[in-house]
C-alpha atoms as a PDB file:
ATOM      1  CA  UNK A   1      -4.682 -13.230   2.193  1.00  0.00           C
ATOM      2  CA  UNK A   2      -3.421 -11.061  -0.964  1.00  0.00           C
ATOM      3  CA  UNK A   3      -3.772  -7.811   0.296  1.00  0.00           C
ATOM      4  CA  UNK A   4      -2.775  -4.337  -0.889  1.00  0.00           C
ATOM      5  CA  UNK A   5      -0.769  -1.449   1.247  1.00  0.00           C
ATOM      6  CA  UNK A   6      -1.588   1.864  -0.187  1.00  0.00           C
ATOM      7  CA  UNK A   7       0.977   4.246   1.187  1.00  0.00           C
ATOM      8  CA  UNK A   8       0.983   7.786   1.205  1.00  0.00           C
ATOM      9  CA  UNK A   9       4.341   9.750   2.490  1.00  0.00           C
ATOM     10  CA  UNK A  10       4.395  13.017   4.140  1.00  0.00           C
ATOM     11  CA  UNK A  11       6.307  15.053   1.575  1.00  0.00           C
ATOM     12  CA  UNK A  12       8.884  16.927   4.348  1.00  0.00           C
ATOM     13  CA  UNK A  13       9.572  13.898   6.240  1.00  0.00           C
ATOM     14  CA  UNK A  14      10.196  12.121   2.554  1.00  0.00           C
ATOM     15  CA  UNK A  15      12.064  15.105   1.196  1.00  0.00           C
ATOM     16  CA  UNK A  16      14.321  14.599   4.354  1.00  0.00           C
ATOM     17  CA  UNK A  17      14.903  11.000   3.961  1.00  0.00           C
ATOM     18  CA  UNK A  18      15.422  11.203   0.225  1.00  0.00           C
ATOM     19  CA  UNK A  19      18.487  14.346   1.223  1.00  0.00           C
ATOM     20  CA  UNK A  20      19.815  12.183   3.670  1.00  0.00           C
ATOM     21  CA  UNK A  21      19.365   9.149   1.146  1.00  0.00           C
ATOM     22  CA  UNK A  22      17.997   7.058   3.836  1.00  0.00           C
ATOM     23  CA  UNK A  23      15.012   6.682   1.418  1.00  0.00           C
ATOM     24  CA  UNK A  24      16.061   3.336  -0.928  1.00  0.00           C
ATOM     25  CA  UNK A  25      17.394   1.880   1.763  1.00  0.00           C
ATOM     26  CA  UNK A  26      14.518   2.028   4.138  1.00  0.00           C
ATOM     27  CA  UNK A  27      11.766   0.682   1.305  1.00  0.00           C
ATOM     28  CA  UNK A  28      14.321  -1.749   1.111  1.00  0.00           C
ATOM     29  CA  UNK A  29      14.423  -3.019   4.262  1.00  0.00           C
ATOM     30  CA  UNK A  30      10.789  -2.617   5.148  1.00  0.00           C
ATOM     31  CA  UNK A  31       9.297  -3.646   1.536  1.00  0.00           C
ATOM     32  CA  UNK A  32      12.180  -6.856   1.580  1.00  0.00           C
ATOM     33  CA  UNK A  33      10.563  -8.518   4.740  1.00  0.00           C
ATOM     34  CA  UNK A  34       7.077  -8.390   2.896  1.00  0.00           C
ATOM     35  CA  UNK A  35       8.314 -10.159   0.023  1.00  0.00           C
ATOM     36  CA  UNK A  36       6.036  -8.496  -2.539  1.00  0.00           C
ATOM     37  CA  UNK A  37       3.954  -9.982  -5.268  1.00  0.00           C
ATOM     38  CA  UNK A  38       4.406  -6.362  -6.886  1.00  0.00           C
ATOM     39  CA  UNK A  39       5.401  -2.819  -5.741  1.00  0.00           C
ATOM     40  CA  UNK A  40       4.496   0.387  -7.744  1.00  0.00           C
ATOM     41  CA  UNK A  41       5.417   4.035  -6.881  1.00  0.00           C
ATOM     42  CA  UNK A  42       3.748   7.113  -8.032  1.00  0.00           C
ATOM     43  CA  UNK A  43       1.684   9.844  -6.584  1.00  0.00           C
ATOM     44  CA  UNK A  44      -1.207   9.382  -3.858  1.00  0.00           C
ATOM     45  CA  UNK A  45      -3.190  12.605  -3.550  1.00  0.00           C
ATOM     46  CA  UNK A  46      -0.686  14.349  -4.653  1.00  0.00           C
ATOM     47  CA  UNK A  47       2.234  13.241  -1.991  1.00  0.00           C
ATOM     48  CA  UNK A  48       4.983  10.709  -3.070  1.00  0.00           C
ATOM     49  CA  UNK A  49       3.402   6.734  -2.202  1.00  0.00           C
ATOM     50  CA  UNK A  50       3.470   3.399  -3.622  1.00  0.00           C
ATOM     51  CA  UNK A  51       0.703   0.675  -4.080  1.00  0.00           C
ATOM     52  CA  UNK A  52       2.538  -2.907  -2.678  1.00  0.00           C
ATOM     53  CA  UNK A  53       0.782  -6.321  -3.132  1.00  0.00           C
ATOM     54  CA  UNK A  54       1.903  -8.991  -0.613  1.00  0.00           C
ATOM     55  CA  UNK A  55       0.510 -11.884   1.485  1.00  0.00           C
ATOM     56  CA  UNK A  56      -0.802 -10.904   4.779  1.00  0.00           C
ATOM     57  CA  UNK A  57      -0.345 -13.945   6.442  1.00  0.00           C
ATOM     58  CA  UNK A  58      -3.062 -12.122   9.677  1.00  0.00           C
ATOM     59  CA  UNK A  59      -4.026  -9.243  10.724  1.00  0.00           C
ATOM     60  CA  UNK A  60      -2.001  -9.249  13.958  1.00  0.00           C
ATOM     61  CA  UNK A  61       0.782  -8.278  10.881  1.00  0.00           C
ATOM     62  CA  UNK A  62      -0.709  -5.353  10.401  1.00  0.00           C
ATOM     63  CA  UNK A  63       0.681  -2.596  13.103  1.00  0.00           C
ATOM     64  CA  UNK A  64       4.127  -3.896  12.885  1.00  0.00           C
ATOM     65  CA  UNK A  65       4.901  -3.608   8.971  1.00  0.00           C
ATOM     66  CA  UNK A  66       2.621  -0.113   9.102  1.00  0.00           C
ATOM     67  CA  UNK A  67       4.630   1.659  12.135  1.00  0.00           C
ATOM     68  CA  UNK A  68       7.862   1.977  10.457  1.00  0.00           C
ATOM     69  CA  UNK A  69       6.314   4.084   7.810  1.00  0.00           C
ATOM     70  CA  UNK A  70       4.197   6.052  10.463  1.00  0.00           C
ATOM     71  CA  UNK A  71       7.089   6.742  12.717  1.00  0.00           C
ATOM     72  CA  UNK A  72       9.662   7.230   9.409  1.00  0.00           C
ATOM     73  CA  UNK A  73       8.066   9.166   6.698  1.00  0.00           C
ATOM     74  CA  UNK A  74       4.555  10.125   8.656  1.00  0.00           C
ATOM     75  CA  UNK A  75       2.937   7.769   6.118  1.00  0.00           C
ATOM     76  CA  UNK A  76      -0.806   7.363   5.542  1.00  0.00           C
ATOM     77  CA  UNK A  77      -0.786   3.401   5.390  1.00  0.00           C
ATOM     78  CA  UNK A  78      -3.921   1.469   4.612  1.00  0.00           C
ATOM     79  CA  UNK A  79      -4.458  -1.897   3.747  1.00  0.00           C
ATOM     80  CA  UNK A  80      -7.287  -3.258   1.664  1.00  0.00           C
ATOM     81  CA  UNK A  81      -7.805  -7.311   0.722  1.00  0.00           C
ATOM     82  CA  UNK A  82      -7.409  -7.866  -3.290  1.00  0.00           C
ATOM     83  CA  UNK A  83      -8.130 -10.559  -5.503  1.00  0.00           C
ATOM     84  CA  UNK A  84      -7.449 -11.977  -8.472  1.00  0.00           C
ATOM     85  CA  UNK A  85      -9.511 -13.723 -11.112  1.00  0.00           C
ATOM     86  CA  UNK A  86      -9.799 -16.729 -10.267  1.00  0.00           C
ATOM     87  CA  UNK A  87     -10.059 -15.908  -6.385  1.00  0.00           C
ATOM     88  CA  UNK A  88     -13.657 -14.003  -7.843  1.00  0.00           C
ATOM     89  CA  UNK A  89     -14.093 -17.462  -9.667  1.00  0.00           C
ATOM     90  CA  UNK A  90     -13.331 -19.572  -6.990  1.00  0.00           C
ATOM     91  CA  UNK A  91     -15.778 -17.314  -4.588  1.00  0.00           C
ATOM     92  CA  UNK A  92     -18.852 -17.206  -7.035  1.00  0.00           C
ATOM     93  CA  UNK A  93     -18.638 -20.968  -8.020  1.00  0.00           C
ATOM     94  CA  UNK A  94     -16.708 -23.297  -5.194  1.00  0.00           C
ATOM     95  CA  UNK A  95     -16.516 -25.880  -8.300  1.00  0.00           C
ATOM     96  CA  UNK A  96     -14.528 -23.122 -10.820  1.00  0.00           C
ATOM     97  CA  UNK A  97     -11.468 -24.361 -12.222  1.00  0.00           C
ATOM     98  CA  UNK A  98      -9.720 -21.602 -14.050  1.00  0.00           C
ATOM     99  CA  UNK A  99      -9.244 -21.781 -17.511  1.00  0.00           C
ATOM    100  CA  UNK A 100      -5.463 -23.268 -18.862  1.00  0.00           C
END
């Protein structure tokens, strides 16, 4: 299921990783095993986060690709299913065919 991680960082513990440039290297890591369909960073209320789109393969998936960023950066992590078009398509009409 396409799903999207919202994740919100807890500017000290951030601030630390980013002066011990641990930072990179740990969205590396942690985004790499996700294998992202897209991965955007900005603001979230105001605190450094990024918006990731992957494939959640279940939900048992859930705790371990969230904990690093708890235990990390004290991240805010939530995780809400996304579609695209033709997923709506597909879900209003079971005979849609998207357009080529």
């Amino acid at each position: 299921m396409r799903m999207l991680m919202t994740i919100r960082l807890d500017n000290d513990k951030a601030s630390q990783a980013v002066s011990d440039k641990r930072l990179a290297e740990f969205m590396q890591t942690n985004l790499g095993r996700l294998q992202p369909e897209a991965a955007y960073f900005s603001t979230v209320n105001g605190q450094r986060g990024g918006f990731v789109v992957f494939d959640m393969k279940e939900p048992a998936q859930m705790p371990s690709i969230a904990e690093p960023f708890f235990q990390e950066l004290g991240a805010e992590v939530t995780f809400t299913p996304v579609m695209v078009p033709e997923d709506i398509g597909r879900g209003l009409d079971p005979g849609y065919t998207p357009p080529s």
